[in-house]
Every structure is written in structure tokens, then in C-alpha cells.
PDB file of N, CA and C in Angstrom:
ATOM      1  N   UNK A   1       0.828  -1.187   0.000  1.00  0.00           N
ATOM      2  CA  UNK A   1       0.000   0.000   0.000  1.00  0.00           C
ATOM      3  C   UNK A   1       0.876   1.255   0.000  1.00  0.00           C
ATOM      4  N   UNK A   2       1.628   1.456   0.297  1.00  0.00           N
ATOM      5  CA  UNK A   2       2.944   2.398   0.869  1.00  0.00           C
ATOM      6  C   UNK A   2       3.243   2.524  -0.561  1.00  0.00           C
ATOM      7  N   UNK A   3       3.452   1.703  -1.174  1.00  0.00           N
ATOM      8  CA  UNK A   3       4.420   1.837  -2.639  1.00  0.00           C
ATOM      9  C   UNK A   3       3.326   3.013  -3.693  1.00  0.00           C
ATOM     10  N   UNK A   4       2.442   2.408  -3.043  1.00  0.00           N
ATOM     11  CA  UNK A   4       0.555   2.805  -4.228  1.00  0.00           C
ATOM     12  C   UNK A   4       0.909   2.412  -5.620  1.00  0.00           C
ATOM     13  N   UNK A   5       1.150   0.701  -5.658  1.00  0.00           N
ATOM     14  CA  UNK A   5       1.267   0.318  -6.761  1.00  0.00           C
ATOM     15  C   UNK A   5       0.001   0.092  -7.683  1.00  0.00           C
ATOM     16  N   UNK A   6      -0.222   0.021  -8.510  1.00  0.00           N
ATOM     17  CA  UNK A   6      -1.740   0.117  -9.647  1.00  0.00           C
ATOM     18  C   UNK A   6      -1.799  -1.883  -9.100  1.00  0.00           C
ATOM     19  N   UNK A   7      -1.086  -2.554  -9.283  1.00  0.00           N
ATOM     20  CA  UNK A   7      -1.656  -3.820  -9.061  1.00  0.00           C
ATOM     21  C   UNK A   7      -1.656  -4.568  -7.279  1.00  0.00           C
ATOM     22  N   UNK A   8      -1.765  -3.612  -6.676  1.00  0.00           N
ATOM     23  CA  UNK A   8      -1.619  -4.184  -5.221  1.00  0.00           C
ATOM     24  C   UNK A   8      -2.471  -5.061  -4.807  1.00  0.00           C
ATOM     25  N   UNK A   9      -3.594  -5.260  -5.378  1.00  0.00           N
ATOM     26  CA  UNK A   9      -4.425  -5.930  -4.485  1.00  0.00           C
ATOM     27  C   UNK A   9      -3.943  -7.798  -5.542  1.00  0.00           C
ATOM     28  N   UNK A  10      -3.395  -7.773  -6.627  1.00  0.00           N
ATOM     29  CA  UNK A  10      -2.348  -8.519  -7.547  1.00  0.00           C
ATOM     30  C   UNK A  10      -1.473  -9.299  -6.471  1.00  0.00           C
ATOM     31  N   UNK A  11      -0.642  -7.990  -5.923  1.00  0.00           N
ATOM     32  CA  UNK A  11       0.276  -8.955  -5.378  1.00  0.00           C
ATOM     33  C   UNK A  11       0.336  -8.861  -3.758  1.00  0.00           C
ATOM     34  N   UNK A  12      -0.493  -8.758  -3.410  1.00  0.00           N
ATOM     35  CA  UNK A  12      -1.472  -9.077  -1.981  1.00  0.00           C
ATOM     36  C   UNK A  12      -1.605 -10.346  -1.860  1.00  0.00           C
ATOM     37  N   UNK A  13      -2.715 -10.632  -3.073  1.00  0.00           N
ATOM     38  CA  UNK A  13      -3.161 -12.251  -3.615  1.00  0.00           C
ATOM     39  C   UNK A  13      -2.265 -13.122  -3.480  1.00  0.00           C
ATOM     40  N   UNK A  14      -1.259 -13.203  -4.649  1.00  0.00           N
ATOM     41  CA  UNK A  14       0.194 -13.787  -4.625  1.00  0.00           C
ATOM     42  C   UNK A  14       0.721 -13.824  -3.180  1.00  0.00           C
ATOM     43  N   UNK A  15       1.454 -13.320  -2.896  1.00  0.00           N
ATOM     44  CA  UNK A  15       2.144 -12.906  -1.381  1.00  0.00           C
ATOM     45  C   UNK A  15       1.213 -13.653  -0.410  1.00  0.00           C
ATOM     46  N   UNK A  16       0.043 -13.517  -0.398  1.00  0.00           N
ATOM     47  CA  UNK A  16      -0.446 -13.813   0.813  1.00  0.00           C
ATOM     48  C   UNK A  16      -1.087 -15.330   0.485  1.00  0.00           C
ATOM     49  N   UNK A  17      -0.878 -16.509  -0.123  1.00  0.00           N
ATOM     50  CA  UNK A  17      -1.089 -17.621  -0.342  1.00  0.00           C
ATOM     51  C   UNK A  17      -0.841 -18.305   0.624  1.00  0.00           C
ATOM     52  N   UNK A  18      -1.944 -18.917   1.694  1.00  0.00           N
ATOM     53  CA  UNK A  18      -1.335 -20.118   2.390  1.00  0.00           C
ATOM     54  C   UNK A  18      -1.747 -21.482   2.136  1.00  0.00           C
ATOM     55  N   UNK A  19      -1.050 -22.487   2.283  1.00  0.00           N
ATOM     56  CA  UNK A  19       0.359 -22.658   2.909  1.00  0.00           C
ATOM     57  C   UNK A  19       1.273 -22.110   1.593  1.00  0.00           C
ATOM     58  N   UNK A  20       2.117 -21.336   2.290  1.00  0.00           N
ATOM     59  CA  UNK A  20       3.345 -20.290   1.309  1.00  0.00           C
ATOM     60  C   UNK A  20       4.165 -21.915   0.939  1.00  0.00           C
ATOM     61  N   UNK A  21       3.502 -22.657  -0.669  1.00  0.00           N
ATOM     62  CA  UNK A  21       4.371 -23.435  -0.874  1.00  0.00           C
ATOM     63  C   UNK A  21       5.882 -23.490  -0.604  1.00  0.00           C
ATOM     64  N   UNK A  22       6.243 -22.275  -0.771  1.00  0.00           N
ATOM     65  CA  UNK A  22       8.064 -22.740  -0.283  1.00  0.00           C
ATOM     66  C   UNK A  22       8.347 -22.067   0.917  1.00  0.00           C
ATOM     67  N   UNK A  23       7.976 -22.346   2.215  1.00  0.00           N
ATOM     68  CA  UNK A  23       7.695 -21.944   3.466  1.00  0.00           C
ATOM     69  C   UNK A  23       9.031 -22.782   3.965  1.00  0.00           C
ATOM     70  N   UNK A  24       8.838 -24.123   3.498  1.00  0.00           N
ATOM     71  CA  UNK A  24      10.255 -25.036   3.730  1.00  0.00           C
ATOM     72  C   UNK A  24      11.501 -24.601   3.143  1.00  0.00           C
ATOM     73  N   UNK A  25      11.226 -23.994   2.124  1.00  0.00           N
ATOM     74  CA  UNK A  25      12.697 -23.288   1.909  1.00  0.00           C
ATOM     75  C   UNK A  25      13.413 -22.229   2.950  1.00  0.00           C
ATOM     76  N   UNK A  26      12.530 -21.116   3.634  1.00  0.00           N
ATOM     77  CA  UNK A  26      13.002 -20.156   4.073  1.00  0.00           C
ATOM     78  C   UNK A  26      13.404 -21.179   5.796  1.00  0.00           C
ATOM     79  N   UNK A  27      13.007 -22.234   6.051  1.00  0.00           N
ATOM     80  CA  UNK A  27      13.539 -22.761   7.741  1.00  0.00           C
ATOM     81  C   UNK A  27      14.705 -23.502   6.902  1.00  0.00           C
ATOM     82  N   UNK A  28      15.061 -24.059   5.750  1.00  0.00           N
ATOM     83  CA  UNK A  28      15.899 -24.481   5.147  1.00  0.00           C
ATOM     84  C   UNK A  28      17.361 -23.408   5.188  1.00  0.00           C
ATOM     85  N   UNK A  29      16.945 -22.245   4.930  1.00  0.00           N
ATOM     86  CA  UNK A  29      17.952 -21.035   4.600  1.00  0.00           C
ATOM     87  C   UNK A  29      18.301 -20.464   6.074  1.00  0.00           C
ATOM     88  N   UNK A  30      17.671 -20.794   6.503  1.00  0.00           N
ATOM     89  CA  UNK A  30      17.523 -20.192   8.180  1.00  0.00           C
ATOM     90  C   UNK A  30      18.781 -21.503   9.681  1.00  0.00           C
ATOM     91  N   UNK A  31      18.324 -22.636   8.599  1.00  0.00           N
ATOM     92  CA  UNK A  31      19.243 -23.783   9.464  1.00  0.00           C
ATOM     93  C   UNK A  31      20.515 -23.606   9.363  1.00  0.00           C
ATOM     94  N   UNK A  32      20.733 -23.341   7.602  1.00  0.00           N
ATOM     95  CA  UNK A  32      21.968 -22.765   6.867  1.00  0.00           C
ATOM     96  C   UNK A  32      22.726 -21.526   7.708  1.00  0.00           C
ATOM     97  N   UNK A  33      21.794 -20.961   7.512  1.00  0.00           N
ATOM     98  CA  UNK A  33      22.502 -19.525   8.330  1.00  0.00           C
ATOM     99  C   UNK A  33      22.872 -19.046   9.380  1.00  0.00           C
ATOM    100  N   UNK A  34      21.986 -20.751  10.379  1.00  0.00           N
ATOM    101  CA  UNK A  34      21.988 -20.304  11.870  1.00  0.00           C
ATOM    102  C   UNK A  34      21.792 -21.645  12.481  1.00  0.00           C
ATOM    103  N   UNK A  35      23.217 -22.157  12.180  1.00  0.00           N
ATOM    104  CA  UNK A  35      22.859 -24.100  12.790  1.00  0.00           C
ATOM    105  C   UNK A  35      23.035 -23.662  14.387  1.00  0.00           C
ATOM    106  N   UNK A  36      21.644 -23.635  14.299  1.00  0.00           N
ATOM    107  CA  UNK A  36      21.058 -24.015  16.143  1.00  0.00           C
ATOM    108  C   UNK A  36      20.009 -25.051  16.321  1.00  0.00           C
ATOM    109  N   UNK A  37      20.011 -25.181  17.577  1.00  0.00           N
ATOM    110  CA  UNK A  37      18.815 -26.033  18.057  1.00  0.00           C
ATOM    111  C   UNK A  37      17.517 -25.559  17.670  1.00  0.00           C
ATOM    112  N   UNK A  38      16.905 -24.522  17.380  1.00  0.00           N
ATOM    113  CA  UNK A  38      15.955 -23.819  16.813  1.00  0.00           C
ATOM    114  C   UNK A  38      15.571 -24.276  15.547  1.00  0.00           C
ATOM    115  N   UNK A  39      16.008 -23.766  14.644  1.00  0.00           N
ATOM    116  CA  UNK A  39      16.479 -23.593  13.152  1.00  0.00           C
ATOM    117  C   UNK A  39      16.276 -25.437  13.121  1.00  0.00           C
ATOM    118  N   UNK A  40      17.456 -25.862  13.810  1.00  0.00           N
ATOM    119  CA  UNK A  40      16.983 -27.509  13.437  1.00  0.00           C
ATOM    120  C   UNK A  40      15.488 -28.051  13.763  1.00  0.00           C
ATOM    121  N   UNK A  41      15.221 -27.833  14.552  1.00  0.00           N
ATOM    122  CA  UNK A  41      13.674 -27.945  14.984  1.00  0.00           C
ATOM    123  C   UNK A  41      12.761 -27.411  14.179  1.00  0.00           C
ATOM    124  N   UNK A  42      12.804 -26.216  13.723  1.00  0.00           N
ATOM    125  CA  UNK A  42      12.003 -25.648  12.507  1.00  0.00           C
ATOM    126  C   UNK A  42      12.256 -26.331  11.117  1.00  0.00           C
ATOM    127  N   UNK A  43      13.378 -26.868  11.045  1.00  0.00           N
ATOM    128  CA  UNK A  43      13.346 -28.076   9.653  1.00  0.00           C
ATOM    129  C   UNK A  43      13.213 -28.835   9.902  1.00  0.00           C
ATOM    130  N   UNK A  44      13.090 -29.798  10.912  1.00  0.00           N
ATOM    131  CA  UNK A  44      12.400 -30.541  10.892  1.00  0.00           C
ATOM    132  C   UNK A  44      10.427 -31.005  11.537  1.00  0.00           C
ATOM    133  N   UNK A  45      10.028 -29.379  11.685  1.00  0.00           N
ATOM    134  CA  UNK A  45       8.611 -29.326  11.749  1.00  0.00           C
ATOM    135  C   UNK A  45       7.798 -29.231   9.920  1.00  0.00           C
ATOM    136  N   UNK A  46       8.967 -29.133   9.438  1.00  0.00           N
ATOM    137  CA  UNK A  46       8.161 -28.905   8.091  1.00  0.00           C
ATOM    138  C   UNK A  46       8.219 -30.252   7.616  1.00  0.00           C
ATOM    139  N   UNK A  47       8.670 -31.341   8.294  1.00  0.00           N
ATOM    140  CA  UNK A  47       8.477 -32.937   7.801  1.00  0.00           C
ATOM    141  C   UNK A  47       9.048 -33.926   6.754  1.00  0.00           C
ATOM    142  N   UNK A  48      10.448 -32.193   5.752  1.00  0.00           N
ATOM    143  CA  UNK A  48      11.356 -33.170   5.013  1.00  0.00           C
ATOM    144  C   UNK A  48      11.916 -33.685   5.515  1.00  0.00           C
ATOM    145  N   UNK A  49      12.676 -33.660   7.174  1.00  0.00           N
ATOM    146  CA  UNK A  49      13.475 -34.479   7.864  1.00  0.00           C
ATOM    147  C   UNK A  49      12.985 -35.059   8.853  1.00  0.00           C
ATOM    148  N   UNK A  50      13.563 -35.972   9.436  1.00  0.00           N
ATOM    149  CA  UNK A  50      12.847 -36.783  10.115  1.00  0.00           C
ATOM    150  C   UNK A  50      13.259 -36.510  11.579  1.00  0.00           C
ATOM    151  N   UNK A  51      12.413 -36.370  12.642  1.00  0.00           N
ATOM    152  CA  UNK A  51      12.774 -36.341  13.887  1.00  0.00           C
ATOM    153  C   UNK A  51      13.903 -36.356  14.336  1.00  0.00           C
ATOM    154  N   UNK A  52      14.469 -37.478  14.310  1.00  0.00           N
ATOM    155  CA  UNK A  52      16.017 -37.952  14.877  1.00  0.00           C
ATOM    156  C   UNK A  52      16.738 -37.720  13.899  1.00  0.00           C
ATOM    157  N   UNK A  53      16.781 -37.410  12.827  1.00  0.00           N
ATOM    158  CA  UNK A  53      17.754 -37.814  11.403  1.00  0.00           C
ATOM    159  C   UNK A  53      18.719 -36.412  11.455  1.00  0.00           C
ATOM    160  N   UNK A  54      19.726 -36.672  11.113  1.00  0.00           N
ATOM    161  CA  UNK A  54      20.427 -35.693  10.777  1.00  0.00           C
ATOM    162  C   UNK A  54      20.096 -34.604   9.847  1.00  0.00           C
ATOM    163  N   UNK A  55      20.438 -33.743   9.911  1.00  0.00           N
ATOM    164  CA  UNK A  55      19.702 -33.058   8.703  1.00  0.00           C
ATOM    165  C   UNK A  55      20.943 -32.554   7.391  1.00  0.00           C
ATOM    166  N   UNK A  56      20.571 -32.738   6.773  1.00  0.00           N
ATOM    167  CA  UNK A  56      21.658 -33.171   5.185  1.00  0.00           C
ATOM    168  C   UNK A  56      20.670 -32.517   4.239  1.00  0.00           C
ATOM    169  N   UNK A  57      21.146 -30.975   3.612  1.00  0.00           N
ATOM    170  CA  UNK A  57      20.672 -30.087   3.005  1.00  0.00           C
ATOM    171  C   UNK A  57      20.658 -30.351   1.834  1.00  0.00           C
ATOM    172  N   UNK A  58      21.662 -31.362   1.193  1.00  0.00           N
ATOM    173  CA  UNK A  58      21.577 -31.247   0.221  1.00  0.00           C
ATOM    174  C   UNK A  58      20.523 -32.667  -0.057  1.00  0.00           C
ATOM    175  N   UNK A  59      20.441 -33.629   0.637  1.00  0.00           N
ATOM    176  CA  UNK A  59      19.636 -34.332   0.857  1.00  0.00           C
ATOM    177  C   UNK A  59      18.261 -33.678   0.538  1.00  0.00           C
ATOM    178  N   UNK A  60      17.587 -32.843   1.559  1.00  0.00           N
ATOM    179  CA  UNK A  60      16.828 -32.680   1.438  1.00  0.00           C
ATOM    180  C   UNK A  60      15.930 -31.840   0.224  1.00  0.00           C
ATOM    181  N   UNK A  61      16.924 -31.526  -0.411  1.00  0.00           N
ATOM    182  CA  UNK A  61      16.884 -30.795  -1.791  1.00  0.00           C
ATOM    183  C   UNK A  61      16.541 -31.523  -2.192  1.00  0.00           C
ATOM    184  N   UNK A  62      17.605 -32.210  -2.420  1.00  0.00           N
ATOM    185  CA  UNK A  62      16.786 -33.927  -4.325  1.00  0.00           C
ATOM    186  C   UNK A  62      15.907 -34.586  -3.445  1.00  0.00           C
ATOM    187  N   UNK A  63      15.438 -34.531  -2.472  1.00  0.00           N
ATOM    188  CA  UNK A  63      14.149 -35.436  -2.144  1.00  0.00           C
ATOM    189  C   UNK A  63      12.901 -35.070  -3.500  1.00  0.00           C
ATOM    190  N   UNK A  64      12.524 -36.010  -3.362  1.00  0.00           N
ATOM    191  CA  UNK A  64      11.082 -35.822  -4.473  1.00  0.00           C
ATOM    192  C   UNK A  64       9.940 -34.780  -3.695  1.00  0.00           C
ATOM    193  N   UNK A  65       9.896 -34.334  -4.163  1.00  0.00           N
ATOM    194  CA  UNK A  65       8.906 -33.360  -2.877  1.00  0.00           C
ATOM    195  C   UNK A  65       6.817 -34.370  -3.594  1.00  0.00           C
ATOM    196  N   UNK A  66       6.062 -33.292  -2.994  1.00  0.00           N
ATOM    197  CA  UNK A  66       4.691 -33.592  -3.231  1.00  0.00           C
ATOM    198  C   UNK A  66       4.144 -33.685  -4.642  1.00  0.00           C
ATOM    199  N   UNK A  67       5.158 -32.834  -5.450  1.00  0.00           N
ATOM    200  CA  UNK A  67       4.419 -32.921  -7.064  1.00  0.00           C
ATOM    201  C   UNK A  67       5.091 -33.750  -7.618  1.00  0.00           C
ATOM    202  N   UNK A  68       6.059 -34.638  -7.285  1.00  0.00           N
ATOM    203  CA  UNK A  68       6.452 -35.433  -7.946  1.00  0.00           C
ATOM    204  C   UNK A  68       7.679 -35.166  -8.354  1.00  0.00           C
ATOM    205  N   UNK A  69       8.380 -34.204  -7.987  1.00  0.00           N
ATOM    206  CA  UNK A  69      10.020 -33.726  -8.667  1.00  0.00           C
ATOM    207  C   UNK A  69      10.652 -33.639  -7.651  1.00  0.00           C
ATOM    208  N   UNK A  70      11.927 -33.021  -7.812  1.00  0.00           N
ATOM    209  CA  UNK A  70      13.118 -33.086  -6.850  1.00  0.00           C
ATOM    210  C   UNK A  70      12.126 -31.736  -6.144  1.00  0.00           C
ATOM    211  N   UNK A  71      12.743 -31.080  -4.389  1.00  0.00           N
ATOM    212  CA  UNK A  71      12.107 -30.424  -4.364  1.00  0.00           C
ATOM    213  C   UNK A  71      12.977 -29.167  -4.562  1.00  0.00           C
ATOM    214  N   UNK A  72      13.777 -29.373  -4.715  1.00  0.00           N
ATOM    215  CA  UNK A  72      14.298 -27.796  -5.235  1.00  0.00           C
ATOM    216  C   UNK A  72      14.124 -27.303  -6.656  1.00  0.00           C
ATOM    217  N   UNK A  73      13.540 -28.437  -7.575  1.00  0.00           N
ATOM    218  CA  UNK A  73      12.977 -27.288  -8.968  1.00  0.00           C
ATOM    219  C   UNK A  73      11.787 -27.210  -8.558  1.00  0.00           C
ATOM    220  N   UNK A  74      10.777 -27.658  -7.276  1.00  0.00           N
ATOM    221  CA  UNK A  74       9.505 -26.958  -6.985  1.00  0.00           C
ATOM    222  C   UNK A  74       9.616 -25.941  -6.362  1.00  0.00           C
ATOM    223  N   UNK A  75      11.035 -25.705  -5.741  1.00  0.00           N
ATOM    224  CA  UNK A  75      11.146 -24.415  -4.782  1.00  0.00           C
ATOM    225  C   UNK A  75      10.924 -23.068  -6.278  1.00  0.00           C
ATOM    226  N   UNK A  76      12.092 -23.720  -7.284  1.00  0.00           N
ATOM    227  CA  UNK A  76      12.718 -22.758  -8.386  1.00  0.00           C
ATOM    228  C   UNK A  76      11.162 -22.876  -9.390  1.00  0.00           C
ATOM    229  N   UNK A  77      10.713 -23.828  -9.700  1.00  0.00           N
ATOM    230  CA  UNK A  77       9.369 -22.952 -10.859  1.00  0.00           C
ATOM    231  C   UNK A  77       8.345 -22.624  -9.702  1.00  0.00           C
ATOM    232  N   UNK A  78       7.801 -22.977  -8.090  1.00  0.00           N
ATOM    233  CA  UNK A  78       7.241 -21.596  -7.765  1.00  0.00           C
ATOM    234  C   UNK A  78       7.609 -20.392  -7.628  1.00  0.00           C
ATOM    235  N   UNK A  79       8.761 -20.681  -7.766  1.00  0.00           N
ATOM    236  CA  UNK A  79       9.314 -18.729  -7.004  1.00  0.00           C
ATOM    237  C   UNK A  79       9.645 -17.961  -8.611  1.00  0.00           C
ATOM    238  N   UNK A  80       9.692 -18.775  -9.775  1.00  0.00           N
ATOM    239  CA  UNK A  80       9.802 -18.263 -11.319  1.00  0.00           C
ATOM    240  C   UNK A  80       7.877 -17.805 -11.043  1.00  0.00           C
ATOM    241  N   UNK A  81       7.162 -18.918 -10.916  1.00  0.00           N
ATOM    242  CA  UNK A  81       5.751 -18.685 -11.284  1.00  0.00           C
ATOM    243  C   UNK A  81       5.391 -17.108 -10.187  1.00  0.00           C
ATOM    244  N   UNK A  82       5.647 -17.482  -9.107  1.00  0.00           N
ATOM    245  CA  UNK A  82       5.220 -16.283  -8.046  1.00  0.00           C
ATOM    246  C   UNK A  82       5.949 -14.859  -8.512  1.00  0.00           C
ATOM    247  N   UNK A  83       6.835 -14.691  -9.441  1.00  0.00           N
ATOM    248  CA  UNK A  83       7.483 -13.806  -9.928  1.00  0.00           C
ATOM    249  C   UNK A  83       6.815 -13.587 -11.392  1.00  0.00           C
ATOM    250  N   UNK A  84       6.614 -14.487 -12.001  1.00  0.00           N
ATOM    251  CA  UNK A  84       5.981 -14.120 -13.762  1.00  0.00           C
ATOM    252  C   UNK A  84       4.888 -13.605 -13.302  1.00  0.00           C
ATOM    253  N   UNK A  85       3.792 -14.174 -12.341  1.00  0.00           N
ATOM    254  CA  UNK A  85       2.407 -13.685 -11.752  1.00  0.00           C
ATOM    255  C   UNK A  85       2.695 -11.936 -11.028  1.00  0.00           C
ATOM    256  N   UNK A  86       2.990 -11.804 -10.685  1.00  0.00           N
ATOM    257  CA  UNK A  86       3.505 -10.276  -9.783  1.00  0.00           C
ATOM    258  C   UNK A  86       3.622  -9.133 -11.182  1.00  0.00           C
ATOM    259  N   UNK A  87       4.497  -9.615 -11.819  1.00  0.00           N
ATOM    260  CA  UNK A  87       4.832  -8.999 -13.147  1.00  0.00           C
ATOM    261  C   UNK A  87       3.569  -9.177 -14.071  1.00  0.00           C
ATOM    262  N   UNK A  88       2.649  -9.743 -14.201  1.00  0.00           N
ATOM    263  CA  UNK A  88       1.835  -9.500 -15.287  1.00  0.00           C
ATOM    264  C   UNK A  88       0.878  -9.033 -15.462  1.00  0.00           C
TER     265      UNK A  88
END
């Protein structure tokens, strides 16, 4: 609203999607950035890792995610799609 962009209520829509499909990316970037007891606990509430399991980033990348692909090209064509959508 601040910006008074002509398509705000556009990318309101977008932006405000829940569950924010790549929600697991940002506790992913966050474990990365800040290996704590926290951060580990928050990756593993999002359910790619497993309770006890170590957590192995790159692992959890090529896992097959829910649509059927690795999940890091679902991270990369939502965040292409959530970006072509904003722009159009």
C-alpha cells in the first residue's frame, strides 16, 4: 500500500497464499545460516526431515517433494511462477 502500486491488491493475492508453498525453503535457509537447536527444529517441523535424522541439506533438496520432482525445482518454478504472476 505504501508503494501505491496500480496492481496491489495482484500482489497481496500472490504474497499472501497459504500454505506459502516454499515456506520449507526459508527454515531451510535459516538452518543454513543459523545451525542451532531452533532452526533444526524448525526443519524438521516442516516434515522433510525426520525427527532424529540428521539433517543433510543437500539431501533434502533432491528429495522428491509432493508434485512429484526433486524439491528444489519446486522451490525454483514456484518462485519463477510467483514472480511471472507479480509482473503480469
Amino acid at each position: 500500500m505504501r508503494l501505491d502500486v496500480s496492481n496491489f491488491s495482484q500482489i497481496a493475492a500472490e504474497l499472501g497464499v497459504t500454505p506459502w508453498p516454499i515456506d520449507e525453503l526459508r527454515h531451510v535457509r535459516n538452518f543454513i545460516a543459523h545451525k542451532s537447536k531452533r532452526s533444526a527444529l524448525s526443519v524438521r517441523g516442516t516434515g522433510i526431515v525426520g525427527a532424529y535424522a540428521n539433517i543433510d541439506v543437500l539431501d533434502a533438496a533432491l528429495q522428491y517433494g509432493p508434485g512429484g520432482t526433486k524439491r528444489y525445482i519446486e522451490w525454483i518454478n514456484f518462485s519463477k511462477g510467483a514472480a511471472a504472476r507479480l509482473v503480469a
